[in-house]
PDB file of N, CA and C in Angstrom:
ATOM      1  N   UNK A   1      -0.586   3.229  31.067  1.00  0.00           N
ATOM      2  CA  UNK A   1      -1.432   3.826  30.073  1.00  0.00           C
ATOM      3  C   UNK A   1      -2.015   2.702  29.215  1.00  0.00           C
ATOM      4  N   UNK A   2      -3.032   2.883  29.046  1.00  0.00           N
ATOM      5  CA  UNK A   2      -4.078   1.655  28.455  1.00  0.00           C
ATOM      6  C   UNK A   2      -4.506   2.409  26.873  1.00  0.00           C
ATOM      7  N   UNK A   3      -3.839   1.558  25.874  1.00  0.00           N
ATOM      8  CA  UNK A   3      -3.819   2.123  24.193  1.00  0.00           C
ATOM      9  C   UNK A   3      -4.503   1.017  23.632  1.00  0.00           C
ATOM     10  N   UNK A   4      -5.644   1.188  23.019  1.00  0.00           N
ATOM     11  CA  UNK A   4      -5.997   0.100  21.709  1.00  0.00           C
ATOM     12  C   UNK A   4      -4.864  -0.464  20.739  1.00  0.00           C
ATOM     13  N   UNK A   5      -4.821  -1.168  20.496  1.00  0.00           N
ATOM     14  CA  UNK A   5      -4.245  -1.693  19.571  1.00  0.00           C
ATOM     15  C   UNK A   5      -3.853  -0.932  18.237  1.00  0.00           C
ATOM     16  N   UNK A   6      -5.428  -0.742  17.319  1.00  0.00           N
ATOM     17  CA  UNK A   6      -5.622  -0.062  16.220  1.00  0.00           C
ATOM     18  C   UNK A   6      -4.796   1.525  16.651  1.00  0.00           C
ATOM     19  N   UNK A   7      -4.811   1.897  17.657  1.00  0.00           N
ATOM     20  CA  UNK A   7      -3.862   3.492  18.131  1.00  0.00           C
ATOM     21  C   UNK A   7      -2.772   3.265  17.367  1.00  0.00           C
ATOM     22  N   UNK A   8      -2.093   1.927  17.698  1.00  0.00           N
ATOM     23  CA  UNK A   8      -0.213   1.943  17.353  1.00  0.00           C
ATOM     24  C   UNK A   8      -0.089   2.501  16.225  1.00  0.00           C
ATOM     25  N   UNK A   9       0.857   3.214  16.148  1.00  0.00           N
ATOM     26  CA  UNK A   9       1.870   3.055  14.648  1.00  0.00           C
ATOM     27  C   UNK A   9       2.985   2.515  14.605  1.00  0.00           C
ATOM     28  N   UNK A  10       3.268   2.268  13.307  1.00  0.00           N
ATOM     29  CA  UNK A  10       4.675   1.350  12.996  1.00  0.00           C
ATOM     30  C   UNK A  10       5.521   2.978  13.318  1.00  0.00           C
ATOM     31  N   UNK A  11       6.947   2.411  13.877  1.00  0.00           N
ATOM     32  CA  UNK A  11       7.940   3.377  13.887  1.00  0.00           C
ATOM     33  C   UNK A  11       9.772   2.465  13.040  1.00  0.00           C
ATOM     34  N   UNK A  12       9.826   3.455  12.557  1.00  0.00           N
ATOM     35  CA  UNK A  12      11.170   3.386  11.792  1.00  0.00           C
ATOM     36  C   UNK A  12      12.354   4.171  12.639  1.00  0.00           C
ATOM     37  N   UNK A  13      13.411   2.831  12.400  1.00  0.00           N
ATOM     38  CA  UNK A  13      14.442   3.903  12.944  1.00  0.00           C
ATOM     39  C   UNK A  13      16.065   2.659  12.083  1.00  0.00           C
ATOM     40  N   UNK A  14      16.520   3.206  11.448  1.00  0.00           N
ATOM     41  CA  UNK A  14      17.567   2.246  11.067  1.00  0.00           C
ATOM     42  C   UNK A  14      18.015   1.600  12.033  1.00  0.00           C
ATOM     43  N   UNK A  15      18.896   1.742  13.068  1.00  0.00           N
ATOM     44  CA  UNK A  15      19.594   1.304  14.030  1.00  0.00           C
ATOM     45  C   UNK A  15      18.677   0.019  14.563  1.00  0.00           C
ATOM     46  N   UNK A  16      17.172  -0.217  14.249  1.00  0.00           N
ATOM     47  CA  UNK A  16      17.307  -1.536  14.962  1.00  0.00           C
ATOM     48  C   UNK A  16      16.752  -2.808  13.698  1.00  0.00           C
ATOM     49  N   UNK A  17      17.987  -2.805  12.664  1.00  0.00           N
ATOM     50  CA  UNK A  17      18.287  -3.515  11.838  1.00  0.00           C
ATOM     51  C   UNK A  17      16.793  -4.398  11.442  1.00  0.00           C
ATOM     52  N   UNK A  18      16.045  -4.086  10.794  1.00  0.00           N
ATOM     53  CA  UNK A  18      14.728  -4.528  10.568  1.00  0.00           C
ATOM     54  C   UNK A  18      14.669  -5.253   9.028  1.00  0.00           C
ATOM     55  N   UNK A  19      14.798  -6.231   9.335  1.00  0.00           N
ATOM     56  CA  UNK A  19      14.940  -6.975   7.827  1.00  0.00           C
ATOM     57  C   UNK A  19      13.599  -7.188   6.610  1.00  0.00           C
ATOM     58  N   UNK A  20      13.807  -7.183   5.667  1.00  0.00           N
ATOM     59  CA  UNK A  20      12.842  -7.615   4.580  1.00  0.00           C
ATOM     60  C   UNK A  20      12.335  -8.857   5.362  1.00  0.00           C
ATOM     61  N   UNK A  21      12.719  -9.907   6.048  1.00  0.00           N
ATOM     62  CA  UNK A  21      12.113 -11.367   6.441  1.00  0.00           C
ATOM     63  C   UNK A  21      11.382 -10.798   7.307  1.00  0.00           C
ATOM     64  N   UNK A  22      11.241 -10.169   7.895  1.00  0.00           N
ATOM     65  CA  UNK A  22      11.310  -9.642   9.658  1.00  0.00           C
ATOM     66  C   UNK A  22       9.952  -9.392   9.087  1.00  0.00           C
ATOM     67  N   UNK A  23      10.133  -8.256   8.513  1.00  0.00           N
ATOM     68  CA  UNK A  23       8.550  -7.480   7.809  1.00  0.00           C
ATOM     69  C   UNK A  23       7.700  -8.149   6.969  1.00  0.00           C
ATOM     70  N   UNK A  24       7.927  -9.527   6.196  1.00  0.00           N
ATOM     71  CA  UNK A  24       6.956 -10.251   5.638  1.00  0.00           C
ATOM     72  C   UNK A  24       6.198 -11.087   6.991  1.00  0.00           C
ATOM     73  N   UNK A  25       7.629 -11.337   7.721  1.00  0.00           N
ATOM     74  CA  UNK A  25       6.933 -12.140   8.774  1.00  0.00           C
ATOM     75  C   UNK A  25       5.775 -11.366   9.963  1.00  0.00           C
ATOM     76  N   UNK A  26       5.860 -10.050   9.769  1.00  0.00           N
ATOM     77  CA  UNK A  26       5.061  -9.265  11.052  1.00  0.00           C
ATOM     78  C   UNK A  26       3.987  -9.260   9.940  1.00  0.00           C
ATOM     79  N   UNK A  27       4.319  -8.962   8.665  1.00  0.00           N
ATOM     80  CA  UNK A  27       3.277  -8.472   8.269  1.00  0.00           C
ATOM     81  C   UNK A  27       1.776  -9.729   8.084  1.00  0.00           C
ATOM     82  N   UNK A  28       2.450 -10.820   7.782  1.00  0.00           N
ATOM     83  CA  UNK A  28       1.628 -12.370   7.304  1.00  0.00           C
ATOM     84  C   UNK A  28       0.892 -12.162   9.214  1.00  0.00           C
ATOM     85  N   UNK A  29       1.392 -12.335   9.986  1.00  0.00           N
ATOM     86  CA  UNK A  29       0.841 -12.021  11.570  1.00  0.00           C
ATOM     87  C   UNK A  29      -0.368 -11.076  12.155  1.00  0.00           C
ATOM     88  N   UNK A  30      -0.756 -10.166  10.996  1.00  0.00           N
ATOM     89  CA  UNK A  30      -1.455  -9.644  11.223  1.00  0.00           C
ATOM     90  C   UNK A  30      -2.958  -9.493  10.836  1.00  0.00           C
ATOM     91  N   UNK A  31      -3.445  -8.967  11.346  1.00  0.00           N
ATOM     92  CA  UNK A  31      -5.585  -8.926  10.801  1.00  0.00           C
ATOM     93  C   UNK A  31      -5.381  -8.656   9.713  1.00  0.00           C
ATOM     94  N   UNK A  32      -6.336  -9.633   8.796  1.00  0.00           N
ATOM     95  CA  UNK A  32      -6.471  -8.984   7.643  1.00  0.00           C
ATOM     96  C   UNK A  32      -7.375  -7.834   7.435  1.00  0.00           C
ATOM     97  N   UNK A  33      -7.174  -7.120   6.621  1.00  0.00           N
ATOM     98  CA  UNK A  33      -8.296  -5.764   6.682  1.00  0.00           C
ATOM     99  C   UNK A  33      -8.629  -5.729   5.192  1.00  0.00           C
ATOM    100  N   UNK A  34      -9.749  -5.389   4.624  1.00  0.00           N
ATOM    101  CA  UNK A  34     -10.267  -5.294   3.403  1.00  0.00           C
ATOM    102  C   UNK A  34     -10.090  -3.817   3.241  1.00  0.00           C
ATOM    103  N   UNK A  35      -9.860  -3.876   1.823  1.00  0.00           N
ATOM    104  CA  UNK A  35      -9.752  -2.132   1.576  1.00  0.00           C
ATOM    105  C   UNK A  35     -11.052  -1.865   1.261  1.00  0.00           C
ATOM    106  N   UNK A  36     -11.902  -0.895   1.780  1.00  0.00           N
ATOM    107  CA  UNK A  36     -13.263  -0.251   1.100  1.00  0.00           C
ATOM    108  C   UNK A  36     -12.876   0.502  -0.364  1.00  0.00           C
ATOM    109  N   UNK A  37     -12.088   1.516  -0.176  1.00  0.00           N
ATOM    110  CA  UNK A  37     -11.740   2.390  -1.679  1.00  0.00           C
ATOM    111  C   UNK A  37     -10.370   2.774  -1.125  1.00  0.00           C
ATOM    112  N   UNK A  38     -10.174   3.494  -2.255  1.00  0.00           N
ATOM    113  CA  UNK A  38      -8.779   4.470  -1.918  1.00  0.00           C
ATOM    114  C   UNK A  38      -9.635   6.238  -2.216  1.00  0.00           C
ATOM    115  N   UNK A  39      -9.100   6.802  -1.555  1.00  0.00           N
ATOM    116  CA  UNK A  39      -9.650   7.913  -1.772  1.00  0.00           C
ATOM    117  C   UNK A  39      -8.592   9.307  -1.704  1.00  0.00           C
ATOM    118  N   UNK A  40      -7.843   8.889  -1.851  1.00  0.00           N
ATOM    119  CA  UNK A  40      -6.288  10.181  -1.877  1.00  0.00           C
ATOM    120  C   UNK A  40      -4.961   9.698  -2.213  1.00  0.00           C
ATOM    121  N   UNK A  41      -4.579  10.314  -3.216  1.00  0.00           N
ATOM    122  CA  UNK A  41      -3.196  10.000  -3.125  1.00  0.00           C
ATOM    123  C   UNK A  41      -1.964  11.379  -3.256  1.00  0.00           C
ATOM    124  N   UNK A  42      -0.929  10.757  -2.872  1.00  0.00           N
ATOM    125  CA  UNK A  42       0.136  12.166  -2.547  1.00  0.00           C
ATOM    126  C   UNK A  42       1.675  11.361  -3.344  1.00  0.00           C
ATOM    127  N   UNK A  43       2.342  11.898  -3.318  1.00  0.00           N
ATOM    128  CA  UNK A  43       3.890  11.968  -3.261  1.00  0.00           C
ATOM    129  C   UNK A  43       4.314  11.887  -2.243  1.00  0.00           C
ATOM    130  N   UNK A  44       5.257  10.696  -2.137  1.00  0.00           N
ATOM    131  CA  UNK A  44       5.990  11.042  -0.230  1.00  0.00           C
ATOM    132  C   UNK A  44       7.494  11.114  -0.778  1.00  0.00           C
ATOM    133  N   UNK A  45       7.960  12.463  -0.527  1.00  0.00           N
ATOM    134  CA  UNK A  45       9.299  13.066  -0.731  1.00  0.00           C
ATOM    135  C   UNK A  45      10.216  12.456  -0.170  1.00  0.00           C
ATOM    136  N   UNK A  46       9.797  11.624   1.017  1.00  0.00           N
ATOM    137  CA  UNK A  46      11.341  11.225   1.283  1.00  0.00           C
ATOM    138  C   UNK A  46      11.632   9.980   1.014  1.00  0.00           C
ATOM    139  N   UNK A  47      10.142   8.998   0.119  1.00  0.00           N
ATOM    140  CA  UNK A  47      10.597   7.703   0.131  1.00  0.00           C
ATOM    141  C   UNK A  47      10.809   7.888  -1.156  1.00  0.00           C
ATOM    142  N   UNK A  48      10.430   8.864  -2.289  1.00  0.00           N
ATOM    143  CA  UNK A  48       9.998   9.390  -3.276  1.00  0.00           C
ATOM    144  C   UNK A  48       9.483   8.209  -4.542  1.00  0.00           C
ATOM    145  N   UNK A  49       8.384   7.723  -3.590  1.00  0.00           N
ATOM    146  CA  UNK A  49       7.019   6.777  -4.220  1.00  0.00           C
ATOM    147  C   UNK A  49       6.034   7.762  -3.656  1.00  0.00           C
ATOM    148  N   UNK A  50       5.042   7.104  -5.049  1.00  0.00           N
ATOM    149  CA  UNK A  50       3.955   7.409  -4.629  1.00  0.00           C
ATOM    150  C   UNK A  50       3.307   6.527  -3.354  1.00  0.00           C
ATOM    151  N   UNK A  51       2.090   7.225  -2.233  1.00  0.00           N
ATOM    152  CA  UNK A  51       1.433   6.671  -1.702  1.00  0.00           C
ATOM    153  C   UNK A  51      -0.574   6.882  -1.894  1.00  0.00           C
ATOM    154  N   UNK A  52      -0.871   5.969  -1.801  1.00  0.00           N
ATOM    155  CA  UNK A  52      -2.338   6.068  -1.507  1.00  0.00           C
ATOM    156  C   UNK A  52      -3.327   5.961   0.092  1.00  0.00           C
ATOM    157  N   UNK A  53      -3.813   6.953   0.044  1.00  0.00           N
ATOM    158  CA  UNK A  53      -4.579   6.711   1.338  1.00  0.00           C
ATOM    159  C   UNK A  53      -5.823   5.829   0.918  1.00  0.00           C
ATOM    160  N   UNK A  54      -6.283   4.662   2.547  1.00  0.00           N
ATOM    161  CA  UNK A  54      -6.935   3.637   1.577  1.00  0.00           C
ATOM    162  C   UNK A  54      -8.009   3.695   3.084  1.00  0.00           C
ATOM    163  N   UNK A  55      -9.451   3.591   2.979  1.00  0.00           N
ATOM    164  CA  UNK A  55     -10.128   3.791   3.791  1.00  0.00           C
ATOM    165  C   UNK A  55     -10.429   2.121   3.934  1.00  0.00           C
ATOM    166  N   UNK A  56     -10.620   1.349   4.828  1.00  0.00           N
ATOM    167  CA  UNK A  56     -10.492   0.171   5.144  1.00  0.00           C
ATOM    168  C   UNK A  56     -11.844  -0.355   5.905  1.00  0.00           C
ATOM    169  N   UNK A  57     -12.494  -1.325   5.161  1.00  0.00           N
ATOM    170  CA  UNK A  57     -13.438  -1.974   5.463  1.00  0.00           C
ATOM    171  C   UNK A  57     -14.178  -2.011   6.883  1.00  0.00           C
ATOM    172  N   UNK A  58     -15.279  -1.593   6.976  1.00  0.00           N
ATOM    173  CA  UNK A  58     -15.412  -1.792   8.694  1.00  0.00           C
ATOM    174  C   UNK A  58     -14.605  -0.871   9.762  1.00  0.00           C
ATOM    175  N   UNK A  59     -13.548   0.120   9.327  1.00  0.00           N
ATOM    176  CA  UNK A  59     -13.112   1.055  10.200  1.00  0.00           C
ATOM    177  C   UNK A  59     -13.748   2.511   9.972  1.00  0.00           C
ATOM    178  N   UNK A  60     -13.638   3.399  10.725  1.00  0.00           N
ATOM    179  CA  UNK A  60     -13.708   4.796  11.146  1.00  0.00           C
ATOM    180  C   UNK A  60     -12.796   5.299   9.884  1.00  0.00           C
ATOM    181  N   UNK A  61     -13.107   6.760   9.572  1.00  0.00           N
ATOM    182  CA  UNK A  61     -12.075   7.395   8.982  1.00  0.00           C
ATOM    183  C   UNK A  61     -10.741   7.783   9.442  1.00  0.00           C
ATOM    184  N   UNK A  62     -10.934   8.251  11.212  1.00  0.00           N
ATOM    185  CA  UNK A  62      -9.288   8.233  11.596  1.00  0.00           C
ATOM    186  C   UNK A  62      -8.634   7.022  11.465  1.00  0.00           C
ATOM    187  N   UNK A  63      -8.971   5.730  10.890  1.00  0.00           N
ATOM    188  CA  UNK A  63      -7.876   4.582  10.993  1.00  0.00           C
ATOM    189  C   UNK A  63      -7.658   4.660   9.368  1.00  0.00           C
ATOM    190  N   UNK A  64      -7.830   5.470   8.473  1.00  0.00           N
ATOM    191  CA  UNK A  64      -7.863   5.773   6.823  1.00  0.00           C
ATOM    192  C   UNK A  64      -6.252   5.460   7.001  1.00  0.00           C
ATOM    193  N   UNK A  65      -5.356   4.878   6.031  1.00  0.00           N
ATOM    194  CA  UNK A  65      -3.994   5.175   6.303  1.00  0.00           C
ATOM    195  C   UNK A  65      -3.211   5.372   4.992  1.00  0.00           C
ATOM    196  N   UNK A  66      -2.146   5.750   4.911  1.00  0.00           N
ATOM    197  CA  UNK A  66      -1.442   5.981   3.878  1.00  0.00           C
ATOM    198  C   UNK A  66      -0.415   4.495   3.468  1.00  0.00           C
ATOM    199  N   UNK A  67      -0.736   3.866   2.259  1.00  0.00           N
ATOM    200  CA  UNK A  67      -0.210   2.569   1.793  1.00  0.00           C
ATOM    201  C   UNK A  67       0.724   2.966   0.829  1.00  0.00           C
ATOM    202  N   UNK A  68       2.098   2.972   0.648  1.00  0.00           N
ATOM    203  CA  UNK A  68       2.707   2.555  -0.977  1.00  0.00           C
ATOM    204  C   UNK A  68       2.014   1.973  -2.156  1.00  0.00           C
ATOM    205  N   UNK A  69       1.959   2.740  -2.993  1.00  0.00           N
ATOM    206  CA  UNK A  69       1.432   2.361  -4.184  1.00  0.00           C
ATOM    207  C   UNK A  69       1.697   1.200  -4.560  1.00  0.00           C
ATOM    208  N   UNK A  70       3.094   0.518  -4.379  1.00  0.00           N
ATOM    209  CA  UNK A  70       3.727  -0.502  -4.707  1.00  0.00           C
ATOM    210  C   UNK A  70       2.434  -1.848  -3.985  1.00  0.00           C
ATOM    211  N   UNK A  71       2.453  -1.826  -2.927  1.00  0.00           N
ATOM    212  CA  UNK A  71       1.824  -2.305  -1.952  1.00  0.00           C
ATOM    213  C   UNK A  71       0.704  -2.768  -2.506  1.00  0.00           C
ATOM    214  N   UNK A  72      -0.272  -1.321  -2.857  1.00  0.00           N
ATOM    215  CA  UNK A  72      -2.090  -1.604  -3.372  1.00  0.00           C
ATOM    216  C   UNK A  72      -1.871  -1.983  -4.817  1.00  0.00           C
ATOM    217  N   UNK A  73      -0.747  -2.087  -5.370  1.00  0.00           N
ATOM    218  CA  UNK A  73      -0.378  -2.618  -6.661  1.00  0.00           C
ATOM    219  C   UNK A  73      -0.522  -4.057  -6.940  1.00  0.00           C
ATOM    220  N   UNK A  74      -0.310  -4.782  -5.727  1.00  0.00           N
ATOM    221  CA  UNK A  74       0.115  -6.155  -5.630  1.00  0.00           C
ATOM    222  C   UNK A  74      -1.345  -6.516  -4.745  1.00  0.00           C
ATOM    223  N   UNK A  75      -2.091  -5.886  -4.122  1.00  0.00           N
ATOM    224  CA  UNK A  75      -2.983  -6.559  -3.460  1.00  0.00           C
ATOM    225  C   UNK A  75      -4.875  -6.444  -3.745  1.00  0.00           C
ATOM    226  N   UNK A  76      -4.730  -4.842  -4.499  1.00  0.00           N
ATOM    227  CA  UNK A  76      -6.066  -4.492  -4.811  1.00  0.00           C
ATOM    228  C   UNK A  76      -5.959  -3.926  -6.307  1.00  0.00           C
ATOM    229  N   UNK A  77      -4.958  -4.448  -7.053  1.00  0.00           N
ATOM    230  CA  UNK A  77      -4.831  -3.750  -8.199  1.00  0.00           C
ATOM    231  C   UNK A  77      -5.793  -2.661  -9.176  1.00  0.00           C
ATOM    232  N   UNK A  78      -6.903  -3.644  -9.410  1.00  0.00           N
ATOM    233  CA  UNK A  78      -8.298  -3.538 -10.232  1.00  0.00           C
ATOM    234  C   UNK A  78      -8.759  -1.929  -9.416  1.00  0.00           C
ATOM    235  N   UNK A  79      -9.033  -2.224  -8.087  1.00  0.00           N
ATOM    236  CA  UNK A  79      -9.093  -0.699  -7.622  1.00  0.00           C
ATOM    237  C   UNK A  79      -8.588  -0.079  -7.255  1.00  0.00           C
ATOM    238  N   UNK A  80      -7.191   0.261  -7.579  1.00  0.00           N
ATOM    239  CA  UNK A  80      -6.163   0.901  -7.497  1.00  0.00           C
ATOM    240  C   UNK A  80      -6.500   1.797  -9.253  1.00  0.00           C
ATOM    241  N   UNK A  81      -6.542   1.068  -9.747  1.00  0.00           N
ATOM    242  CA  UNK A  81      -6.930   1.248 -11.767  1.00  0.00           C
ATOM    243  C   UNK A  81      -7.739   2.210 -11.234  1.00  0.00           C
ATOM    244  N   UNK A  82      -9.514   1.613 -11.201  1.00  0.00           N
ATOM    245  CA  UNK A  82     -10.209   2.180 -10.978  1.00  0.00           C
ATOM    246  C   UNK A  82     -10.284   3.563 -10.103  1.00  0.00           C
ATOM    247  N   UNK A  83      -9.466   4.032  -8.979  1.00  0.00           N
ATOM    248  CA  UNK A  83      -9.375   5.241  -8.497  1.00  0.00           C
ATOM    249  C   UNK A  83      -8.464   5.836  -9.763  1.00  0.00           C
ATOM    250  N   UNK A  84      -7.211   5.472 -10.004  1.00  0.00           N
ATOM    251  CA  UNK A  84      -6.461   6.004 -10.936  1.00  0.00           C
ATOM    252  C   UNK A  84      -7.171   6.968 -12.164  1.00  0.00           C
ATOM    253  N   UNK A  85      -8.173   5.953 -12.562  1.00  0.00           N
ATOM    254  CA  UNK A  85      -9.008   7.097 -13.854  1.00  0.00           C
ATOM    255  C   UNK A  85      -9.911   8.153 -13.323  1.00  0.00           C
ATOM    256  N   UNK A  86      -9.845   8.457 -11.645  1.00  0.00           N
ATOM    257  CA  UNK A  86     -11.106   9.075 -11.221  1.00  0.00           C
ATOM    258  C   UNK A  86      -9.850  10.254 -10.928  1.00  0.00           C
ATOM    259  N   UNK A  87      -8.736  10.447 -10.909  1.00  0.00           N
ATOM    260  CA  UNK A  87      -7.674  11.390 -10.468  1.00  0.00           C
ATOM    261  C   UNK A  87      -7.536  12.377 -11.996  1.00  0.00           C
ATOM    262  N   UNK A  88      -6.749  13.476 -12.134  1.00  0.00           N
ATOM    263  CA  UNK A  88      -6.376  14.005 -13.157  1.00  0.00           C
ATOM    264  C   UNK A  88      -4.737  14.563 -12.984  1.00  0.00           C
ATOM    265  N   UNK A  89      -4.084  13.617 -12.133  1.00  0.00           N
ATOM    266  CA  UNK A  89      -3.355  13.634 -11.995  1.00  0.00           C
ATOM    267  C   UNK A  89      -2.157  12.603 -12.821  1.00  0.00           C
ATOM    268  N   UNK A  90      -1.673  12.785 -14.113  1.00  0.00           N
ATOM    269  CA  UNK A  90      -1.458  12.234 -15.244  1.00  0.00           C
ATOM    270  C   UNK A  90       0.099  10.974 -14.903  1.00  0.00           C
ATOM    271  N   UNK A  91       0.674  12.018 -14.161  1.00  0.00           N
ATOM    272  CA  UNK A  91       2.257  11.195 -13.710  1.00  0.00           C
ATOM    273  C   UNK A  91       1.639  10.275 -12.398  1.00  0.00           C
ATOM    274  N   UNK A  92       0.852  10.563 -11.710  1.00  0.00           N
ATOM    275  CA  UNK A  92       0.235   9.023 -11.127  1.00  0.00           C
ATOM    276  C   UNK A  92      -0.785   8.057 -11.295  1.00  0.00           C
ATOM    277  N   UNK A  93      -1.220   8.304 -12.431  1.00  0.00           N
ATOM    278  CA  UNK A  93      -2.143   7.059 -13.478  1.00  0.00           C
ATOM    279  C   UNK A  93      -1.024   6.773 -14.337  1.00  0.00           C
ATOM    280  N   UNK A  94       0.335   7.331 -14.380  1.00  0.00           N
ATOM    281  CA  UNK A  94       1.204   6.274 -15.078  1.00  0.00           C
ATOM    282  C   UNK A  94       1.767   5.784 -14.510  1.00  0.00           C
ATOM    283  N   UNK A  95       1.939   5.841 -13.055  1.00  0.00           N
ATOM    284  CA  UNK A  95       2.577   5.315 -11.702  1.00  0.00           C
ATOM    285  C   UNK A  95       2.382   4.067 -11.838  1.00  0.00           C
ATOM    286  N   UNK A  96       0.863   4.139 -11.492  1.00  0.00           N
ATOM    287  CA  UNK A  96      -0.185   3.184 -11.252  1.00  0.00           C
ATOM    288  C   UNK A  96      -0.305   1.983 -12.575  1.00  0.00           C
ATOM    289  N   UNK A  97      -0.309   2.522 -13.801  1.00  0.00           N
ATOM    290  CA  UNK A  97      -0.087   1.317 -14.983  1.00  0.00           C
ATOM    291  C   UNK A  97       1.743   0.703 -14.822  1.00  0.00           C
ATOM    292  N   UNK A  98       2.591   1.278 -14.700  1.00  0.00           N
ATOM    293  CA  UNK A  98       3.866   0.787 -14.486  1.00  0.00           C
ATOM    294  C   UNK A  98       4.063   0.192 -13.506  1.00  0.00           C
ATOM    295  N   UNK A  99       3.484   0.157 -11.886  1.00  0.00           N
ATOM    296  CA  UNK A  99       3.233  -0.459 -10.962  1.00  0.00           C
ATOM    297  C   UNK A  99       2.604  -2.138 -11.301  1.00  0.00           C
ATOM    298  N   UNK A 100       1.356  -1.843 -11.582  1.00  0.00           N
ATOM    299  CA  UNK A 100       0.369  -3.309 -12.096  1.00  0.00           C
ATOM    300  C   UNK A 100       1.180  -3.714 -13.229  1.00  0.00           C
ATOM    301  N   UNK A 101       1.570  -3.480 -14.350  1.00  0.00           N
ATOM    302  CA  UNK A 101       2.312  -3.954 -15.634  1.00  0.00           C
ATOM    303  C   UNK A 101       3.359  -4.736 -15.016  1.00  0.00           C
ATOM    304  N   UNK A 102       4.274  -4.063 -14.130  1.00  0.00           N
ATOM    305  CA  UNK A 102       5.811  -4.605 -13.338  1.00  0.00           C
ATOM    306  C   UNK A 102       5.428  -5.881 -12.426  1.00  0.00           C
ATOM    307  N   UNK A 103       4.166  -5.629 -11.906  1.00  0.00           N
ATOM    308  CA  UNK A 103       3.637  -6.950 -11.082  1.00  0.00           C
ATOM    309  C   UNK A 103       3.210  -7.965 -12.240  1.00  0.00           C
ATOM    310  N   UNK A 104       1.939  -7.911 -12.845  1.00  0.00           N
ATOM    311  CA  UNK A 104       1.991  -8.448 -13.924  1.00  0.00           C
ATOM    312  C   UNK A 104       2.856  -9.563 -14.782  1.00  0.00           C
ATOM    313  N   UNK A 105       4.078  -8.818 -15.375  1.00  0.00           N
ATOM    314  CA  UNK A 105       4.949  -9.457 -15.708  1.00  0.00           C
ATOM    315  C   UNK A 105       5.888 -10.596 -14.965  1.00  0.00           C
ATOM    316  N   UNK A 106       5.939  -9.775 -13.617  1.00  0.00           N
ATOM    317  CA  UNK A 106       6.990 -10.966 -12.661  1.00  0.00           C
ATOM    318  C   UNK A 106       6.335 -11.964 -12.791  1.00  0.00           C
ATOM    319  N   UNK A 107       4.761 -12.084 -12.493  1.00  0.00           N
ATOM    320  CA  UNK A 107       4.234 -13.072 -12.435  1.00  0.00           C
ATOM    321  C   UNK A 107       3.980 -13.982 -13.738  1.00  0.00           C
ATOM    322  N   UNK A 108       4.135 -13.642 -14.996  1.00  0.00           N
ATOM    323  CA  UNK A 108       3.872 -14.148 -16.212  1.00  0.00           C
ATOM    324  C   UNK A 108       5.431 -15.034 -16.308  1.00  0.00           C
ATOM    325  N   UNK A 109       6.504 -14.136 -15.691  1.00  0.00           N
ATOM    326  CA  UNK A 109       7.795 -14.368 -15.786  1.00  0.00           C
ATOM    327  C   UNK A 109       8.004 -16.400 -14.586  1.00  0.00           C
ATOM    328  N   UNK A 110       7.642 -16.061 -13.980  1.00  0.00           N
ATOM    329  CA  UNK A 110       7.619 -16.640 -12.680  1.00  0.00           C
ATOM    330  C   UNK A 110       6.820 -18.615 -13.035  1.00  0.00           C
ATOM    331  N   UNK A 111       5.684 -18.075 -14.236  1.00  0.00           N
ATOM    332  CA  UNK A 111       4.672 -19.453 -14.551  1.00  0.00           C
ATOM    333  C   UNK A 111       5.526 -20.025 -15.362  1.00  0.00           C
ATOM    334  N   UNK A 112       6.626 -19.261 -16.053  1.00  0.00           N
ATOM    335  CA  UNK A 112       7.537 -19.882 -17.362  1.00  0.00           C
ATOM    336  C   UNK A 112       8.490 -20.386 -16.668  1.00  0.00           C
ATOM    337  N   UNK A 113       8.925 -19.930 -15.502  1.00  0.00           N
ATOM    338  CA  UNK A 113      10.513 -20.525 -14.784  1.00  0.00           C
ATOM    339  C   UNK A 113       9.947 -22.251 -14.390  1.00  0.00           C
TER     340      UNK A 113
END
């Protein structure tokens, strides 16, 4: 069976011991992709973070994907903000300032060490 690439999804399964190194290292390995906007966000109950769906530069809408807030916190902040005030959804525009503030700081923390 012959699959594009862009088809895959990541799959989770505890049992095959997948480390924090493991995942910076797959992740630095891969295409970079520009975010166009974010255009949805939800609650994911079982990681119980917020996520954002983020429509991505130069792709189709079926490759739109769902990112951790944490994630678009640290990489697209400014428009992460910017969708945030376009929501009226009050407990995730405070997500979203406690997210950037927490990044923020490590890094203010980090120029003093």
């Amino acid at each position: 069976m012959d699959v594009h690439p862009s088809r895959l999804k990541m799959y989770a399964d505890d049992s095959l011991n997948v480390t924090e190194e493991l995942i910076d290292h797959i992740a630095s390995q891969g295409t970079l992709l520009a975010v166009e906007a974010i255009v949805e966000n939800r609650m994911n109950s079982d990681m119980h973070a917020y996520e954002v769906k983020v429509k991505w530069l130069g792709l189709e809408t079926v490759e739109d994907s769902w990112e951790p807030l944490k994630t678009m916190s640290e990489d697209v902040p400014q428009l992460l903000l910017q969708y945030a005030t376009t929501t009226s959804d009050d407990v995730f525009r405070c997500a979203v300032t406690t997210a950037i503030d927490s990044k923020q700081s490590q890094r203010s923390t980090r120029r003093r060490s």
